[in-house]
N, C-alpha and C. Protein backbone atom coordinates (compact mmCIF):
# COMPACT_ATOMS: atom_id res chain seq x y z
N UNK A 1 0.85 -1.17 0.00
CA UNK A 1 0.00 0.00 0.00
C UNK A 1 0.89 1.23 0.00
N UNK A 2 0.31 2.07 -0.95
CA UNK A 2 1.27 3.40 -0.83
C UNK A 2 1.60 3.99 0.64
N UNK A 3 2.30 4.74 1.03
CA UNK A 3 2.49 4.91 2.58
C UNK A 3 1.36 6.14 2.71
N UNK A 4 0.86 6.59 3.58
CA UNK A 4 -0.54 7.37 3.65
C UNK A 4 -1.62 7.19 3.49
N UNK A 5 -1.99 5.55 3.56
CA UNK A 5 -3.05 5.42 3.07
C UNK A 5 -3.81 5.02 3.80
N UNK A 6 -5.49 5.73 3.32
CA UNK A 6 -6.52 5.20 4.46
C UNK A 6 -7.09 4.28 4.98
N UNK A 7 -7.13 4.39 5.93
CA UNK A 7 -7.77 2.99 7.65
C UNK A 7 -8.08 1.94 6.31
N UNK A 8 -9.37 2.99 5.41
CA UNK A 8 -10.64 2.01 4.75
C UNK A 8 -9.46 1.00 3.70
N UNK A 9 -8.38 1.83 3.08
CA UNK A 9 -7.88 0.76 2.13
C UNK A 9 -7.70 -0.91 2.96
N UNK A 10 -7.33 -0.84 4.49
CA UNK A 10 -6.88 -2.03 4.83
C UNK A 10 -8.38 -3.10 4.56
N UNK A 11 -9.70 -2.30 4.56
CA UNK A 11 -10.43 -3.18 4.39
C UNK A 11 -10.56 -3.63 3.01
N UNK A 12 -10.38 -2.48 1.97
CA UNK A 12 -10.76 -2.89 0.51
C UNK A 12 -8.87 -4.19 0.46
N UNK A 13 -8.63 -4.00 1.00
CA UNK A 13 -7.03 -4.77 0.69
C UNK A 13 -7.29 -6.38 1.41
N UNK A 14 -8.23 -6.63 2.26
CA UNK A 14 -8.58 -7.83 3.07
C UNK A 14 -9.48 -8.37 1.78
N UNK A 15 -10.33 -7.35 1.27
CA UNK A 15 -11.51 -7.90 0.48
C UNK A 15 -10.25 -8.72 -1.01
N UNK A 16 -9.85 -7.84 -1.43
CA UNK A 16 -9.10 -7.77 -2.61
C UNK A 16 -8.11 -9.41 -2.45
N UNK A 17 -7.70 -9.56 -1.16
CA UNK A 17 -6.68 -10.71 -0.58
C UNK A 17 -7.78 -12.17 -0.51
N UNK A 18 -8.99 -12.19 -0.08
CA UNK A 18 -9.73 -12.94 0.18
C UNK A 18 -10.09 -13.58 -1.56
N UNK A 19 -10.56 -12.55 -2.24
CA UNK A 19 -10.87 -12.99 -3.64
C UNK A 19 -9.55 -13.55 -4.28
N UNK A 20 -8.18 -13.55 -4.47
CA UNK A 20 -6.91 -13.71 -4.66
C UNK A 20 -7.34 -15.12 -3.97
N UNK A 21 -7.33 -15.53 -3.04
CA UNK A 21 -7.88 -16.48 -2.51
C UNK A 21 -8.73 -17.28 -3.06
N UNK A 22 -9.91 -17.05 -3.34
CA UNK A 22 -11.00 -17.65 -3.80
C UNK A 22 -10.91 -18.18 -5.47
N UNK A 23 -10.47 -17.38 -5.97
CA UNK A 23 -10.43 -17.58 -7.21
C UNK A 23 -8.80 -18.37 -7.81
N UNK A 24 -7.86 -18.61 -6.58
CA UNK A 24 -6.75 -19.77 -6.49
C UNK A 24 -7.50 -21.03 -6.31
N UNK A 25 -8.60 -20.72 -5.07
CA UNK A 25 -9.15 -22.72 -4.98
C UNK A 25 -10.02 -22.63 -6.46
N UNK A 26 -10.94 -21.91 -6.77
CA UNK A 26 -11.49 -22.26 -7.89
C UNK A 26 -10.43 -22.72 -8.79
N UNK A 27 -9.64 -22.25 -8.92
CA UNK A 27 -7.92 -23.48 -9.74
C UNK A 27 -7.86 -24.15 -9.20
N UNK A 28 -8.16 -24.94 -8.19
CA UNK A 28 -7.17 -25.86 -7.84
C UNK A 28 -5.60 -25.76 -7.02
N UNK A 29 -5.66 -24.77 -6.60
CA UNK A 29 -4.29 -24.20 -5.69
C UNK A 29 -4.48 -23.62 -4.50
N UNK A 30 -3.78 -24.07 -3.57
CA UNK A 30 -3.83 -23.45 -2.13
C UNK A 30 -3.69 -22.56 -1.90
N UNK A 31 -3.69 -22.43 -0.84
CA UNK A 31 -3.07 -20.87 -0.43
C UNK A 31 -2.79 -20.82 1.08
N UNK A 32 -2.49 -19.70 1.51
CA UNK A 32 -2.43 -19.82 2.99
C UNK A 32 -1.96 -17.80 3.32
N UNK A 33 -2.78 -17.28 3.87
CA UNK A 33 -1.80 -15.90 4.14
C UNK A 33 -1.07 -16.14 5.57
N UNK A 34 -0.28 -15.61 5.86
CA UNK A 34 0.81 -15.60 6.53
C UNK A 34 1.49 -14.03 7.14
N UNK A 35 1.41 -14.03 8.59
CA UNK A 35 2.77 -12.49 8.81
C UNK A 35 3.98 -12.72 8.35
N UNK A 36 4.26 -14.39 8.33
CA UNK A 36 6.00 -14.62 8.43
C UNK A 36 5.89 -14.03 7.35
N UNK A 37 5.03 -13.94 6.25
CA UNK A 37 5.69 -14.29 4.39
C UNK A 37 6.51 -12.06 4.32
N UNK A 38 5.82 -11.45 5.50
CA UNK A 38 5.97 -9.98 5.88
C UNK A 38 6.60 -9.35 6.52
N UNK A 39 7.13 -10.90 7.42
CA UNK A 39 8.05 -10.10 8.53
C UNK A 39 9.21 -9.45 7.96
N UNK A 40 10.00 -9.54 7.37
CA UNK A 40 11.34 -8.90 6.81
C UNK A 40 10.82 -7.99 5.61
N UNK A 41 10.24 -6.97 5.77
CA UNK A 41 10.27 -6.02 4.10
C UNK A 41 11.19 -5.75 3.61
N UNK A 42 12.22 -5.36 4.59
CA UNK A 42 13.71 -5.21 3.41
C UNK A 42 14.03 -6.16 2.60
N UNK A 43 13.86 -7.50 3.13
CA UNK A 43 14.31 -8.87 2.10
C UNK A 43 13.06 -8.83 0.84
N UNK A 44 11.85 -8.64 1.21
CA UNK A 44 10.98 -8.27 -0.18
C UNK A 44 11.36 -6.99 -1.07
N UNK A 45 11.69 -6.21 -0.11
CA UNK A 45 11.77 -5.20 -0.88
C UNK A 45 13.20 -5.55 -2.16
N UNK A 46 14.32 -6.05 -1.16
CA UNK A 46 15.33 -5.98 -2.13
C UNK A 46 15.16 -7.29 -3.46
N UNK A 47 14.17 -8.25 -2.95
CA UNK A 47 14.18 -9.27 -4.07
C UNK A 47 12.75 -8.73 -4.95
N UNK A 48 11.76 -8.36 -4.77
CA UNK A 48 10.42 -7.65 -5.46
C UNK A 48 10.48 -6.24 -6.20
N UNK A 49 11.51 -5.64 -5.57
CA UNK A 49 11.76 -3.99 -6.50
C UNK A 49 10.30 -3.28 -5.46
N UNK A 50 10.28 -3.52 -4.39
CA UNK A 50 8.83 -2.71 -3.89
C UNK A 50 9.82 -1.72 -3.10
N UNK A 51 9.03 -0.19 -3.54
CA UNK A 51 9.57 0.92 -3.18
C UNK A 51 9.58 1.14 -1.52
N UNK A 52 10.46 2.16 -0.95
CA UNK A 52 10.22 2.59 0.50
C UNK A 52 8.98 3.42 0.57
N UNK A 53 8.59 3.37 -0.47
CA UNK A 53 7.12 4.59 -0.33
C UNK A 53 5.83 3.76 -0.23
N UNK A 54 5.90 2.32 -0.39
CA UNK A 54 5.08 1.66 0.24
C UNK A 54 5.34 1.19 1.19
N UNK A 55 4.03 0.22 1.80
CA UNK A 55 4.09 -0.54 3.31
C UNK A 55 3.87 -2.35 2.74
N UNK A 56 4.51 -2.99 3.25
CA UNK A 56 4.20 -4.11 2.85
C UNK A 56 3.10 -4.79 4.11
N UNK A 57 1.83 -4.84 3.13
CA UNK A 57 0.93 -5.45 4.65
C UNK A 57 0.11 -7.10 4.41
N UNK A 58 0.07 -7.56 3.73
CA UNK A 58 -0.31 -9.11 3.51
C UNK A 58 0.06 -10.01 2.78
N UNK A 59 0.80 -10.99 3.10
CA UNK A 59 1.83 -12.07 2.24
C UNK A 59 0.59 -13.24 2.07
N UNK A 60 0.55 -13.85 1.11
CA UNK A 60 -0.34 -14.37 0.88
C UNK A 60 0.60 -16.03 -0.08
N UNK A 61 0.37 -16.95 0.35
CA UNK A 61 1.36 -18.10 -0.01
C UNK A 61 0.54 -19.21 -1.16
N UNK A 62 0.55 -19.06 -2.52
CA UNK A 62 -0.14 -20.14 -3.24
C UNK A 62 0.66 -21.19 -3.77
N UNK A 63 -0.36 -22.73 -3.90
CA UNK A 63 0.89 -23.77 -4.93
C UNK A 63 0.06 -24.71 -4.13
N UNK A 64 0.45 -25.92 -4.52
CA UNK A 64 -0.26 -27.24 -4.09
C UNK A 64 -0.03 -27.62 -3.08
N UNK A 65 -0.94 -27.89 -2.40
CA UNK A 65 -0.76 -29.16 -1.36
C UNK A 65 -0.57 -30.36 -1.31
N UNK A 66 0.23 -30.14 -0.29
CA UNK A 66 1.43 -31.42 -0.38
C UNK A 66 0.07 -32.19 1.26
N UNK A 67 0.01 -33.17 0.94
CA UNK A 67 -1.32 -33.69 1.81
C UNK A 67 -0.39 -34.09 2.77
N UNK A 68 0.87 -35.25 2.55
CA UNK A 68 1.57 -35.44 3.36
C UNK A 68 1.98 -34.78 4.56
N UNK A 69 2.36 -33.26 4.36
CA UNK A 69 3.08 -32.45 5.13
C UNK A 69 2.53 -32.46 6.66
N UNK A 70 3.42 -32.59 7.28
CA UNK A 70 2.55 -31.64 8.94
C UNK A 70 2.22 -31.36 9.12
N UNK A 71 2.28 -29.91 8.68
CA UNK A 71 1.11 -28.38 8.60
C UNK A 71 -0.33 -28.69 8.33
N UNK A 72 -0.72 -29.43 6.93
CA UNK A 72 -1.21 -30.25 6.10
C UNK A 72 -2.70 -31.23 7.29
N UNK A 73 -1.87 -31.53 8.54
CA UNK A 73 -2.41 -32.64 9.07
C UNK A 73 -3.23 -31.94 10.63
N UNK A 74 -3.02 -30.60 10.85
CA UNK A 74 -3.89 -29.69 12.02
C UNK A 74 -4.97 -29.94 11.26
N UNK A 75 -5.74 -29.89 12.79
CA UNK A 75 -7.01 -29.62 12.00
C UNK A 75 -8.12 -28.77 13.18
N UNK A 76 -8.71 -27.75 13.13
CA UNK A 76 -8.86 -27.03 14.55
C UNK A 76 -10.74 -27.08 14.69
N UNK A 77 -11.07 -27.10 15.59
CA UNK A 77 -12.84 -27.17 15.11
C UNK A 77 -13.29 -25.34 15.03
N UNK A 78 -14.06 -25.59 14.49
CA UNK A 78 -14.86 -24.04 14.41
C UNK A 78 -15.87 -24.11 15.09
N UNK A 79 -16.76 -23.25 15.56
CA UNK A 79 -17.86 -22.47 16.08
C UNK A 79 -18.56 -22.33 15.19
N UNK A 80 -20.25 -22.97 15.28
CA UNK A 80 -21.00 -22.82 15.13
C UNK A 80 -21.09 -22.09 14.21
N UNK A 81 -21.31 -21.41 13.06
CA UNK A 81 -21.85 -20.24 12.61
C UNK A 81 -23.24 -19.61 13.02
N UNK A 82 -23.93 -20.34 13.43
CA UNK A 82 -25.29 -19.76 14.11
C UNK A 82 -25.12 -19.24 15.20
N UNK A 83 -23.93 -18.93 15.81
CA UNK A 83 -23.20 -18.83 17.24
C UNK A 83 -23.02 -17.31 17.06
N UNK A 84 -22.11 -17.04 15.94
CA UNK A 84 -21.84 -15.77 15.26
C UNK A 84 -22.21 -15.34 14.62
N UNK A 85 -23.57 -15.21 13.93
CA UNK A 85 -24.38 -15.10 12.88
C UNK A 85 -25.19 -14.95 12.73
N UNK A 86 -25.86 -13.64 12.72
CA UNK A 86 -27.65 -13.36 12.41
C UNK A 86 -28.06 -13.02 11.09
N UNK A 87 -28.69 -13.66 10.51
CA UNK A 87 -29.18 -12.56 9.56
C UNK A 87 -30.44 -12.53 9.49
N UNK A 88 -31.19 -11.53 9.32
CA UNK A 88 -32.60 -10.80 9.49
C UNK A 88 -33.19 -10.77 8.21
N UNK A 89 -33.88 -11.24 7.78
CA UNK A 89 -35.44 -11.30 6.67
C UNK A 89 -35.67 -10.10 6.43
């Protein structure tokens, strides 16, 4: 994101990251976002050409799953959605 930029971009930038998302599984490719892929901007910056006049704010990781892997094998339960979730008629 350019540096100065408003609160609202971080939301249009979540929306924008989520679809990047969505339209990888519709391929057939994973994904995963990540802080690590963010923690070092100088190392992006010097291998990506991304200027000091931006902010680097969401790393986002695509490519296949490897089923085998570790990572691969968590598996965490969720909550209800009716738990968190109204919607009104």
């Amino acid at each position: 994101m350019p540096k100065g930029y408003s609160p609202w971009s971080l939301y249009d930038l979540g929306a924008f990251g989520e679809n990047i998302i969505l339209g990888a599984s519709d391929q057939g490719i994973a994904s995963m976002t990540a802080y690590q892929f963010v923690k070092y901007p100088q190392m992006l910056r010097q291998q990506l050409a991304i200027s000091d006049q931006e902010d680097i704010i969401i790393g986002i990781g695509l490519g296949y799953r490897d089923t085998t892997a570790m990572v691969n094998q968590i598996t965490a339960s969720r909550m209800d959605l009716n738990k968190i979730l109204t919607i009104y008629k």
